[in-house]
Structure formats: C-alpha cells, structure tokens
C-alpha atoms as a PDB file:
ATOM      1  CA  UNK A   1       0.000   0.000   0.000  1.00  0.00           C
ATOM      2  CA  UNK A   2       1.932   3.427  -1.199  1.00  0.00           C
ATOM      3  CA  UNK A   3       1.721   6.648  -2.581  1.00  0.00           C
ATOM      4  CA  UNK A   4       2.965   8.030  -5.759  1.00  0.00           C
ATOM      5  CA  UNK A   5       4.198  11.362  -5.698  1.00  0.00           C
ATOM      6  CA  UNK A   6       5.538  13.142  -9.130  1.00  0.00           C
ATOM      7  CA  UNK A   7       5.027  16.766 -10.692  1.00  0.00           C
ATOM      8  CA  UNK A   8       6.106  18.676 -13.784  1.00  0.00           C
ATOM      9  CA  UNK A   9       8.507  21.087 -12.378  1.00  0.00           C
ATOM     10  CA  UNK A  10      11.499  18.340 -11.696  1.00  0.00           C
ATOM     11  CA  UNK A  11      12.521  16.481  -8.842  1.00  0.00           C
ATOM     12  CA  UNK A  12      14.289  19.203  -6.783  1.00  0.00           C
ATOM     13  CA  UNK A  13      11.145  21.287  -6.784  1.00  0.00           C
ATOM     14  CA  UNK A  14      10.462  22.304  -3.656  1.00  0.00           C
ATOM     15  CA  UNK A  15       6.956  21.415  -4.042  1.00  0.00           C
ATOM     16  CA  UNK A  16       7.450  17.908  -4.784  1.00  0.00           C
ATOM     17  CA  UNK A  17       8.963  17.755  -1.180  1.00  0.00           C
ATOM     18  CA  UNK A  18       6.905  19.356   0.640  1.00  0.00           C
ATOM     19  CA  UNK A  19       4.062  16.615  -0.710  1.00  0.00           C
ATOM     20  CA  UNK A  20       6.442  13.456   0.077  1.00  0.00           C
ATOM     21  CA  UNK A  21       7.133  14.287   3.549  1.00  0.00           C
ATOM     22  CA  UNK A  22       3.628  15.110   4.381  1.00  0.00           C
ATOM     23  CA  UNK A  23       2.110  11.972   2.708  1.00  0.00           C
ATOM     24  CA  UNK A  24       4.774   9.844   4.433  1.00  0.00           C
ATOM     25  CA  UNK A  25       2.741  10.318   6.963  1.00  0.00           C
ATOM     26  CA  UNK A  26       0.132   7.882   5.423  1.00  0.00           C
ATOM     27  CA  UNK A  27       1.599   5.581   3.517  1.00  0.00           C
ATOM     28  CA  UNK A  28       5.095   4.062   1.629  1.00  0.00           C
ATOM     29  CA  UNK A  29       5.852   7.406  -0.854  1.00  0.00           C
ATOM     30  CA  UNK A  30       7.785   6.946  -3.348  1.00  0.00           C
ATOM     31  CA  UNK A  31       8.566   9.722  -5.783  1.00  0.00           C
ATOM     32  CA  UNK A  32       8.937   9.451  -9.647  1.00  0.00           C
ATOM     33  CA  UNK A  33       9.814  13.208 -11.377  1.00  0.00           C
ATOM     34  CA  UNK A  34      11.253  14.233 -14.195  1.00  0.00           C
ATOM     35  CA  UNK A  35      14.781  14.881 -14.092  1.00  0.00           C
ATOM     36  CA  UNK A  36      13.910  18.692 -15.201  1.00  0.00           C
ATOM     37  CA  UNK A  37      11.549  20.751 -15.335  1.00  0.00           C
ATOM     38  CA  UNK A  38       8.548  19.576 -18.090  1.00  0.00           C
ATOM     39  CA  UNK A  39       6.196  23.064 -17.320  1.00  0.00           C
ATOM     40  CA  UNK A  40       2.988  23.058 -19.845  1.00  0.00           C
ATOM     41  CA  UNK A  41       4.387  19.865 -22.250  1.00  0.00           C
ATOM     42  CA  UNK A  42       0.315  18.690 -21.596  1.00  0.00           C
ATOM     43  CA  UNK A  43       0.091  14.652 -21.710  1.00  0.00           C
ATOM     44  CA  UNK A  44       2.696  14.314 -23.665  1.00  0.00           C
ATOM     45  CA  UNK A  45       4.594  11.201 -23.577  1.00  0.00           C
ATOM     46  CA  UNK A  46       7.810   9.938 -24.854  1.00  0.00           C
ATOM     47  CA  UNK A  47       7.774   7.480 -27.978  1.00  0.00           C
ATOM     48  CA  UNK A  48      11.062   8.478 -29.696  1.00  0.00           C
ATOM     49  CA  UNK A  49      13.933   8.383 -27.770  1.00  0.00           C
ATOM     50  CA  UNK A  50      14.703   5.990 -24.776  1.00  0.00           C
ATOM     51  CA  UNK A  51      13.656   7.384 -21.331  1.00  0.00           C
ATOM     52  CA  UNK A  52      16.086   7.020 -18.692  1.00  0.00           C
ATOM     53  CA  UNK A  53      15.119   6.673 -14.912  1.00  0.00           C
ATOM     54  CA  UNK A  54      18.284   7.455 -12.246  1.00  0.00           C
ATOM     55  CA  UNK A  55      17.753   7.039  -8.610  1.00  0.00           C
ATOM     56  CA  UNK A  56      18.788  10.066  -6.571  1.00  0.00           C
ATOM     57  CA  UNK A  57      19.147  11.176  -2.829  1.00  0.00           C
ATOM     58  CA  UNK A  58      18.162  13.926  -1.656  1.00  0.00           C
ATOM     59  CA  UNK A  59      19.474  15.736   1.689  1.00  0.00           C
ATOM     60  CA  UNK A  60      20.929  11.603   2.904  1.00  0.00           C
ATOM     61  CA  UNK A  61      17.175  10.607   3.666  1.00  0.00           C
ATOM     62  CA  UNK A  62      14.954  11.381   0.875  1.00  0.00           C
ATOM     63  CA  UNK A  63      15.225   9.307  -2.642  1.00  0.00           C
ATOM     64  CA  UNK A  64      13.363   8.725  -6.146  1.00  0.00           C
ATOM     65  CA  UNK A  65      13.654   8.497  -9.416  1.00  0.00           C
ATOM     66  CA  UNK A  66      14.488  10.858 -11.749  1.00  0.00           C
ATOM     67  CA  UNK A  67      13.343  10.700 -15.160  1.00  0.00           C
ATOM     68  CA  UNK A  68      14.553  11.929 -18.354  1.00  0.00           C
ATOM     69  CA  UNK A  69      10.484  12.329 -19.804  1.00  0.00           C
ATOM     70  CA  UNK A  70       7.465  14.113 -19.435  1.00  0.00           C
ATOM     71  CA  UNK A  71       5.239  13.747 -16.211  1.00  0.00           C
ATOM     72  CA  UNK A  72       2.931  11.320 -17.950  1.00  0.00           C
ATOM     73  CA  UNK A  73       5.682   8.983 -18.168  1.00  0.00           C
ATOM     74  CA  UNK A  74       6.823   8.912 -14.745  1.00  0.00           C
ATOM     75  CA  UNK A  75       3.108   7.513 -14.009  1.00  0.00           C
ATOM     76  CA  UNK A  76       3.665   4.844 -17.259  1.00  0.00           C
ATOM     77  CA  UNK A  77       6.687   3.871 -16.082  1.00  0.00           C
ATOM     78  CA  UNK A  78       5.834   3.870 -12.299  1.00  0.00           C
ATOM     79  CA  UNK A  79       3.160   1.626 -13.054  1.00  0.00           C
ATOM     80  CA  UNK A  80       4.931  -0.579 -15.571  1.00  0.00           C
ATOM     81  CA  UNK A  81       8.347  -0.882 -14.113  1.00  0.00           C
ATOM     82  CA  UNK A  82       9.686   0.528 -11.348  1.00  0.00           C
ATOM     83  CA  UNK A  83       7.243   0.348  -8.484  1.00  0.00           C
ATOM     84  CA  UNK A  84       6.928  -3.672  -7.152  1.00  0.00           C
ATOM     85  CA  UNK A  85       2.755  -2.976  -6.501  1.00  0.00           C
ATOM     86  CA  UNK A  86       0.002  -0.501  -7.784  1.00  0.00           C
ATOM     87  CA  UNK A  87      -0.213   2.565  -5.588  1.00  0.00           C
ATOM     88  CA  UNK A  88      -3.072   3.313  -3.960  1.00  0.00           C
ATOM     89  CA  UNK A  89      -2.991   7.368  -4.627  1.00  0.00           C
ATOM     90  CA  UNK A  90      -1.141   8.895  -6.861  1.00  0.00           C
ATOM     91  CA  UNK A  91      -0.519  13.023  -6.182  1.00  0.00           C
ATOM     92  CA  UNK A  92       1.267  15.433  -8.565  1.00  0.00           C
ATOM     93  CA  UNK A  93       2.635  19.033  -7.577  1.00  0.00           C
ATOM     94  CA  UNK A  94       2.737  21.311  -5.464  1.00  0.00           C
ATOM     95  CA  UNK A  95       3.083  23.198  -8.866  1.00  0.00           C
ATOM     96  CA  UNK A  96       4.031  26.949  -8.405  1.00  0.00           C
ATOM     97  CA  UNK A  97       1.587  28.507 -10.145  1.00  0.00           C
ATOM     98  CA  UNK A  98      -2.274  27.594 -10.346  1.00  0.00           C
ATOM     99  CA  UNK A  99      -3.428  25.124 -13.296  1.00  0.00           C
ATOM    100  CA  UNK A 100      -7.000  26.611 -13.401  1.00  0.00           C
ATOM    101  CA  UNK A 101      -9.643  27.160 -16.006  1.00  0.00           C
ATOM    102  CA  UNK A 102      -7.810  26.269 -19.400  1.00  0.00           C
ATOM    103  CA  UNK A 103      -4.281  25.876 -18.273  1.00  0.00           C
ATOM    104  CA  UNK A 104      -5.484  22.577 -17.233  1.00  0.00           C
ATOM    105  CA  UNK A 105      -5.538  21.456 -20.714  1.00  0.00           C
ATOM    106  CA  UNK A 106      -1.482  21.949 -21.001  1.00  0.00           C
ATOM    107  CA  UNK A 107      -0.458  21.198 -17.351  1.00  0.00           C
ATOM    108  CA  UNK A 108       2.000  18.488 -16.952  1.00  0.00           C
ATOM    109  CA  UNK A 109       0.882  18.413 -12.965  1.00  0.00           C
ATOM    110  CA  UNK A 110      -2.633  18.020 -14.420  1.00  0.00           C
ATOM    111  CA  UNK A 111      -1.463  15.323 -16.609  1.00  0.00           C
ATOM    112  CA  UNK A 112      -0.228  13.260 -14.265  1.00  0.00           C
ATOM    113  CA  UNK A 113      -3.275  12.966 -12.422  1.00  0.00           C
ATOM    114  CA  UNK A 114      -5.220  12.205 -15.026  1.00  0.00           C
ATOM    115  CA  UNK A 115      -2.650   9.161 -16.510  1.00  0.00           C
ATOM    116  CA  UNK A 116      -3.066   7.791 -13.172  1.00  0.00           C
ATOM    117  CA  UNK A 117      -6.832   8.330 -13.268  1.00  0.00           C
ATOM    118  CA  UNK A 118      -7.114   6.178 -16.431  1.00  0.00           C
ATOM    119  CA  UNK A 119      -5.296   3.465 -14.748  1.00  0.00           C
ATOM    120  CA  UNK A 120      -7.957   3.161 -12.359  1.00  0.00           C
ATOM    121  CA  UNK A 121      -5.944   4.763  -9.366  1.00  0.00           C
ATOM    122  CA  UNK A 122      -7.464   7.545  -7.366  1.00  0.00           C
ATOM    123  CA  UNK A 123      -5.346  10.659  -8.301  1.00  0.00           C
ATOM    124  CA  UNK A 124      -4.925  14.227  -7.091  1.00  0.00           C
ATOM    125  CA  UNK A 125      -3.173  17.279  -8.964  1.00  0.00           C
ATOM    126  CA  UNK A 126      -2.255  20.053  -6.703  1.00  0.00           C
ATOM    127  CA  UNK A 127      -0.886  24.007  -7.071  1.00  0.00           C
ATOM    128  CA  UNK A 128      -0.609  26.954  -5.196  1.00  0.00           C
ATOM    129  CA  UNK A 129      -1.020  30.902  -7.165  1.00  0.00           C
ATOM    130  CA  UNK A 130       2.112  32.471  -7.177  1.00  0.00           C
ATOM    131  CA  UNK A 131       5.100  31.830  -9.045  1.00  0.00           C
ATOM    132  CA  UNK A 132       7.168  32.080  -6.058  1.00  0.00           C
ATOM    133  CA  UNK A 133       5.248  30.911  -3.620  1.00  0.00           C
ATOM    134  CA  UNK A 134       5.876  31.234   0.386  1.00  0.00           C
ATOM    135  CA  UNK A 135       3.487  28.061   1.841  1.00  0.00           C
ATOM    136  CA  UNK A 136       3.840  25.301  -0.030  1.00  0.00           C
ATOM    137  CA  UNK A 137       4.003  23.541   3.679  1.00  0.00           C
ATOM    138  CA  UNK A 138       0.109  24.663   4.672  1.00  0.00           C
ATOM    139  CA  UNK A 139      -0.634  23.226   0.870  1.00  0.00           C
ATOM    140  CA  UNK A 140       0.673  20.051   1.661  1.00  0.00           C
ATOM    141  CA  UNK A 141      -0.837  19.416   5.128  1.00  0.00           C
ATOM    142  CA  UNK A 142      -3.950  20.213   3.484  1.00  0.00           C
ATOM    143  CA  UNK A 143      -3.316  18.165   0.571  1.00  0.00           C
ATOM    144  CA  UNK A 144      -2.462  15.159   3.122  1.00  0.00           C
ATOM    145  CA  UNK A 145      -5.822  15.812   5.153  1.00  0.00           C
ATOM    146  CA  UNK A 146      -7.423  15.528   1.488  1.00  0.00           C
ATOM    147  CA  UNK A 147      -5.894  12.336   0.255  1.00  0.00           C
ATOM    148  CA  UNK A 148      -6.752  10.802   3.743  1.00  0.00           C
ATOM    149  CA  UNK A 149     -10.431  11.461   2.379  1.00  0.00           C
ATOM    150  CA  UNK A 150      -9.977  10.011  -1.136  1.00  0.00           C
ATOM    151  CA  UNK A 151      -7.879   6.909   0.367  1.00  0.00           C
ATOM    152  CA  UNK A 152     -11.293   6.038   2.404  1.00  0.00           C
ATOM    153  CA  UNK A 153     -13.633   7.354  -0.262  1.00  0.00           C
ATOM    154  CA  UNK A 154     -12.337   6.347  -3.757  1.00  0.00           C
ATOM    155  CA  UNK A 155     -12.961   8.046  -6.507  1.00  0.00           C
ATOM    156  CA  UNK A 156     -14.718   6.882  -9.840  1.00  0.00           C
ATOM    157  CA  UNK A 157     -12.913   5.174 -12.968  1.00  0.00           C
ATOM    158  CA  UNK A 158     -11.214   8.085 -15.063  1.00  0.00           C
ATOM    159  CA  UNK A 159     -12.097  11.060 -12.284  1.00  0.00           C
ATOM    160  CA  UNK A 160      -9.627  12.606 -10.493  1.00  0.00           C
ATOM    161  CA  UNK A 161      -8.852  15.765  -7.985  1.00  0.00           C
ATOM    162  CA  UNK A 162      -7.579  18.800  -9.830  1.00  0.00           C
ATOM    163  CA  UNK A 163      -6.700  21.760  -6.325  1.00  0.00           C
ATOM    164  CA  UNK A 164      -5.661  24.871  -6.358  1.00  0.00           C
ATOM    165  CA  UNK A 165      -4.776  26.508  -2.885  1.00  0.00           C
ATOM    166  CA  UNK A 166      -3.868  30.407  -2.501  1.00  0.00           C
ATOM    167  CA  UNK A 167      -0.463  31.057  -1.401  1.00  0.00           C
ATOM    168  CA  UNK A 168      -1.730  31.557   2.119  1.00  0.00           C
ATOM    169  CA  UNK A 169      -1.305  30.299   5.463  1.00  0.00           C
ATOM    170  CA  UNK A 170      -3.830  28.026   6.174  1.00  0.00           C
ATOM    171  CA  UNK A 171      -5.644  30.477   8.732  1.00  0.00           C
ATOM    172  CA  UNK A 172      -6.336  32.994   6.141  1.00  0.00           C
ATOM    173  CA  UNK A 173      -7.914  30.779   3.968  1.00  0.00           C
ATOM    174  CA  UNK A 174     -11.119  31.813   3.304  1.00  0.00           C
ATOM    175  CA  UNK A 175     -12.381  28.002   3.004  1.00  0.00           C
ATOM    176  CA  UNK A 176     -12.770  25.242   0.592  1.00  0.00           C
ATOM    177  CA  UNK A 177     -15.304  25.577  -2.497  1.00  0.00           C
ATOM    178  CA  UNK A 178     -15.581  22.440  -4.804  1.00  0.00           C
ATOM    179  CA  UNK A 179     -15.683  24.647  -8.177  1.00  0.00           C
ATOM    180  CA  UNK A 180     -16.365  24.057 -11.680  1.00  0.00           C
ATOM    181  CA  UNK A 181     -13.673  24.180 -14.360  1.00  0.00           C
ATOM    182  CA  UNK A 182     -13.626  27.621 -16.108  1.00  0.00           C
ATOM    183  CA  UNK A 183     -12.854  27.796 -19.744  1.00  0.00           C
ATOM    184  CA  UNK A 184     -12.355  30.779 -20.299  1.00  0.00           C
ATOM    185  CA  UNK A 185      -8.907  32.186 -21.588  1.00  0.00           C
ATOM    186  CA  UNK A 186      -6.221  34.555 -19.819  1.00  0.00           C
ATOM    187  CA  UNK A 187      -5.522  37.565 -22.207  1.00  0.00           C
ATOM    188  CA  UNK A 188      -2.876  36.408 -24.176  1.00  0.00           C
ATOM    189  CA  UNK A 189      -0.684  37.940 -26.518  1.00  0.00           C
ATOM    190  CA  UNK A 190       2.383  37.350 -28.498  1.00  0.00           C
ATOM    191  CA  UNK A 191       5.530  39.591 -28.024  1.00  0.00           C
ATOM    192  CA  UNK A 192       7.636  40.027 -31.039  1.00  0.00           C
ATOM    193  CA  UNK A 193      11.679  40.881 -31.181  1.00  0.00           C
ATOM    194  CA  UNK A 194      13.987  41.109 -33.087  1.00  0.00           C
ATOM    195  CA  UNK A 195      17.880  38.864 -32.254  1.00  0.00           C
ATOM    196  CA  UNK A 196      21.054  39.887 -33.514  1.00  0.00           C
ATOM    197  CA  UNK A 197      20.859  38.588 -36.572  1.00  0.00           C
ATOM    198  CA  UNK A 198      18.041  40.434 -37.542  1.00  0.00           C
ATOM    199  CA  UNK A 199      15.551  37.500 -37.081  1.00  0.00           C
ATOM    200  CA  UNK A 200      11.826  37.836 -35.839  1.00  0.00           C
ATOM    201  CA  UNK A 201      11.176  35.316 -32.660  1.00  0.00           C
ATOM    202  CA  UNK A 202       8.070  34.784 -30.299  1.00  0.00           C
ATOM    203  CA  UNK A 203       7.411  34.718 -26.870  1.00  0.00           C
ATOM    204  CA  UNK A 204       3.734  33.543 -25.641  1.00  0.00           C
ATOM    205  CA  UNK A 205       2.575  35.783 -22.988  1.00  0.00           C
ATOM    206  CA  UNK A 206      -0.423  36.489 -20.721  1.00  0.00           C
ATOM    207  CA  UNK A 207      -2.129  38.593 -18.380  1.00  0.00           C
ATOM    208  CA  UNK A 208      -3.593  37.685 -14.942  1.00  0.00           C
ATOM    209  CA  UNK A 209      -6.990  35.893 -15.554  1.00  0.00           C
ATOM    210  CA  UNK A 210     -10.229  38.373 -15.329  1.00  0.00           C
ATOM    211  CA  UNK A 211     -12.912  38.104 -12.749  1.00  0.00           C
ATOM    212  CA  UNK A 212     -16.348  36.402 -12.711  1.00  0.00           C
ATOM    213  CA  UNK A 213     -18.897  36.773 -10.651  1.00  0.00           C
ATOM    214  CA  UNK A 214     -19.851  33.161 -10.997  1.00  0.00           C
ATOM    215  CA  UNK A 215     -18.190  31.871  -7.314  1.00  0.00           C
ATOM    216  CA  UNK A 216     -18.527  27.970  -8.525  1.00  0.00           C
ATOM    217  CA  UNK A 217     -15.455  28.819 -11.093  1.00  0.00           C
ATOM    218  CA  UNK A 218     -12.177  27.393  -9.958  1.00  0.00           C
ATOM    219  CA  UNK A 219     -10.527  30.506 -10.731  1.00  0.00           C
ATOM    220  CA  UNK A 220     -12.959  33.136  -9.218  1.00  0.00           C
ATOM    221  CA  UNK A 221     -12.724  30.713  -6.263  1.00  0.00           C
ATOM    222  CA  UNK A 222      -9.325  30.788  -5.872  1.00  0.00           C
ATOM    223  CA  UNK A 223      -8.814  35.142  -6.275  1.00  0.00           C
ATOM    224  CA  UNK A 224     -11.309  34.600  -3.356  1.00  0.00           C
ATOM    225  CA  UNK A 225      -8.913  33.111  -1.178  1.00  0.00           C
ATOM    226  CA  UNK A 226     -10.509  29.740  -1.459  1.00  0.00           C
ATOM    227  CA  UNK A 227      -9.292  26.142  -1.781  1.00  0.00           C
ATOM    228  CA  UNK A 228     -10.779  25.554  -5.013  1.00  0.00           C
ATOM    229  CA  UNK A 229     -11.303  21.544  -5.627  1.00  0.00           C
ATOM    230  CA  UNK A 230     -12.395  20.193  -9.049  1.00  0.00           C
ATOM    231  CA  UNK A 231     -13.054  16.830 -10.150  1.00  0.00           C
ATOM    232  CA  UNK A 232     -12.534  16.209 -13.995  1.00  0.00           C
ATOM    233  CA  UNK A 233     -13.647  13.535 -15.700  1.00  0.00           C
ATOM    234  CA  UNK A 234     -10.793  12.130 -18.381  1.00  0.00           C
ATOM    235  CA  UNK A 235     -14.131  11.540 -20.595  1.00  0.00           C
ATOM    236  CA  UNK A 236     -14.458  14.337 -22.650  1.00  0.00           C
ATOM    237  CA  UNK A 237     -17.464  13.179 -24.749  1.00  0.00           C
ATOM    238  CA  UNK A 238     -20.195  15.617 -25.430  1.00  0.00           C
ATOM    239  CA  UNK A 239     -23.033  13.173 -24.345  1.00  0.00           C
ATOM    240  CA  UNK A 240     -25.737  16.031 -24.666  1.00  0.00           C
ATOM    241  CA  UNK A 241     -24.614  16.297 -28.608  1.00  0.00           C
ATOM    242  CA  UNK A 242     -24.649  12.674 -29.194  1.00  0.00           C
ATOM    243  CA  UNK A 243     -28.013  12.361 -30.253  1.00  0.00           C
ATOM    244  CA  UNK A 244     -28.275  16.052 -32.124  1.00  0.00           C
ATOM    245  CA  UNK A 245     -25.349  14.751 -33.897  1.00  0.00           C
ATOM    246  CA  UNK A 246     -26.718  11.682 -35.027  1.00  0.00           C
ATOM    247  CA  UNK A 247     -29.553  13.338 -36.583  1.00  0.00           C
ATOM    248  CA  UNK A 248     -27.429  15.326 -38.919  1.00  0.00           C
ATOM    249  CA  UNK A 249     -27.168  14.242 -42.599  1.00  0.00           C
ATOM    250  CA  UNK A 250     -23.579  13.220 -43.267  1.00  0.00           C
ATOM    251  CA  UNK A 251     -23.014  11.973 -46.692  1.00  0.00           C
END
C-alpha cells in the first residue's frame, strides 16, 4: 500500500517535497519526477527516444527516481516498471503557479493525475497561485488531510482531484469551495523581437486571468482566497450532442 508522488517542475522542486514528507505520513511514498523541469508539455509522452530513470538522494534521507520524460511517463513507467505494486494514490505538484480554467488542458501536474486516473488509481493534482510561492508547507498538510479522504472514499474510474490553494497560510484561507472548471482564456498575446541577426522570434505571454462573478469557477474561487477543488472527468465526450449529432445528414 503506497503513494505516488511526481510533478512537472522536476525532482528538486520544492513542491514535490513538501508533498512526500507530508504523505509519508500515510503511507510508503515513493517519488517518480522528471529529471527537469517539463512546465505546460500537456500529456505528452515519450515514444522516440529511450527514457532514462536514475535514482537520486536527496538531503541523505529522501530518494526517487528521476526521469529523463514528461510527467505522464513517470506515471507509465511507475506503473509498468519501477514500483513492485500498484499505488493506492497517486498526487502530482505542489506546482508553483495555479493550473485553473484552461491551463489545465497543457499542465504536466494536471497530466499526471489524469494518466493515473485512467489506470484506475485515485489521483490528485495540486498548485498553489504564485510563481514564487511562500506556503507550499500549509498546501501540503492540506493536501495530506485531502488524500486521507480520497484513500477512504475512492474516486470513480477516469475522475480525479484537480486543487488549487492560494499562497496563504492556512488560517487565512477563506475556506474550501468544490468549483467548476472555467474555460475561459487569460488575455494572451504574443511579443515580437527582433535577435542579432536580424531574425523575428516569439514569446507567448499572458495577463492575470479576469474576474467572474460566478463563485462555482475554480478561478474566481481561488482570487477569493478559497481552496478551489475540481473533479474532472478524463471523458471528454459531449453526451448532450450525441443524439443532435446523429440526426445530422452526413453523406
């Protein structure tokens, strides 16, 4: 009976610490990261070039693997290879920076969860606002408290635990809210320049995310100073369009 911890910012984030040595409070951890940071590659995995897994200490006590591929394949090859027995929880994070609304879509921390979730194992995916952030230690206690639920509870086939907490101590948390997924986009914008060779390149950018007075969005939520907690389902088919759909005349 163990834990799998992994994330998407490498195995030295802080973060990813933070989670282990609260959940080894539980259960067995064991902790399965990519060797370097993997920040938005989505659910990518790794199908042309070998992947390499090195086992690393950290500080004399703490150890895991470190893997040369994307989040998504530390949970294949957990699964597959290294670990001697399915987990019983898998968590991903503490990413620095929240994965609401649709970030989700490209978050390696996300994407971990969900691989695991289509295994069949109960998963959770967890991030704090800031890019810097000061209390990734209140997110984990929290996180632990919340994995002690789904450990007892389960979750269903293909549905895992997407958090965002607000870079807070827990006492000035405003609360929990279980929220809906927004889908609604940051204002984005691409920056132009110019490099010494006289050469055009790109760099992606974005502002904060905009308000909405629904309170059931994960992101409104969260600017709130609440816990936001959202369970996605890995099925994304439209079942309200099935039947519209077959009624169209498709030749």
């Amino acid at each position: 009976m163990s834990i799998l911890v992994t994330n998407d910012d490498g195995i030295f984030a802080k973060g990813l610490w933070a989670l282990e040595k609260e959940l080894a409070q539980l259960r067995k951890v064991t902790v399965i990261a990519p060797d370097r940071e993997r920040s938005a590659v989505g659910h990518g995995i790794t199908l042309h070039e070998p992947i390499r897994a090195d086992k690393i200490r950290l500080n004399g006590d703490h150890w895991g693997f470190a893997v040369s591929g994307t989040p998504a394949d530390c949970i294949k090859l957990g699964l597959l290879e290294l670990l001697p027995e399915k987990p019983t929880l898998v968590v991903s994070g503490i990413n620095p920076g929240a994965n609401i609304g649709v970030n989700v879509n490209y978050s390696g921390t996300v994407a971990a969860a969900k691989e695991a979730s289509l295994y069949g194992i109960p998963a959770i995916a967890v991030s704090i606002s800031n890019s810097a952030p000061n209390h990734y230690e209140d997110a984990a206690g929290f996180t632990r408290r919340l994995a002690e639920k789904v450990l007892a509870n389960g979750l269903p086939f293909g549905t895992f635990l997407n958090v965002n907490f607000p870079d807070l101590p827990m006492g000035a948390v405003a609360g929990i809210r279980v929220s809906r997924q927004g889908i609604y986009f940051f204002q984005e914008r691409i920056e132009k320049k110019i490099d010494p060779r006289n050469r055009p390149y790109y760099w992606q950018a974005c502002d904060n995310q905009l308000r909405f007075a629904d309170p059931d969005i994960d992101s409104e939520a969260l600017s709130s100073n609440y816990i936001s907690i959202t369970p996605i389902k890995c099925d994304m088919t439209d079942y309200g369009m099935i039947e519209n759909l077959k009624e169209w005349i498709i030749e």
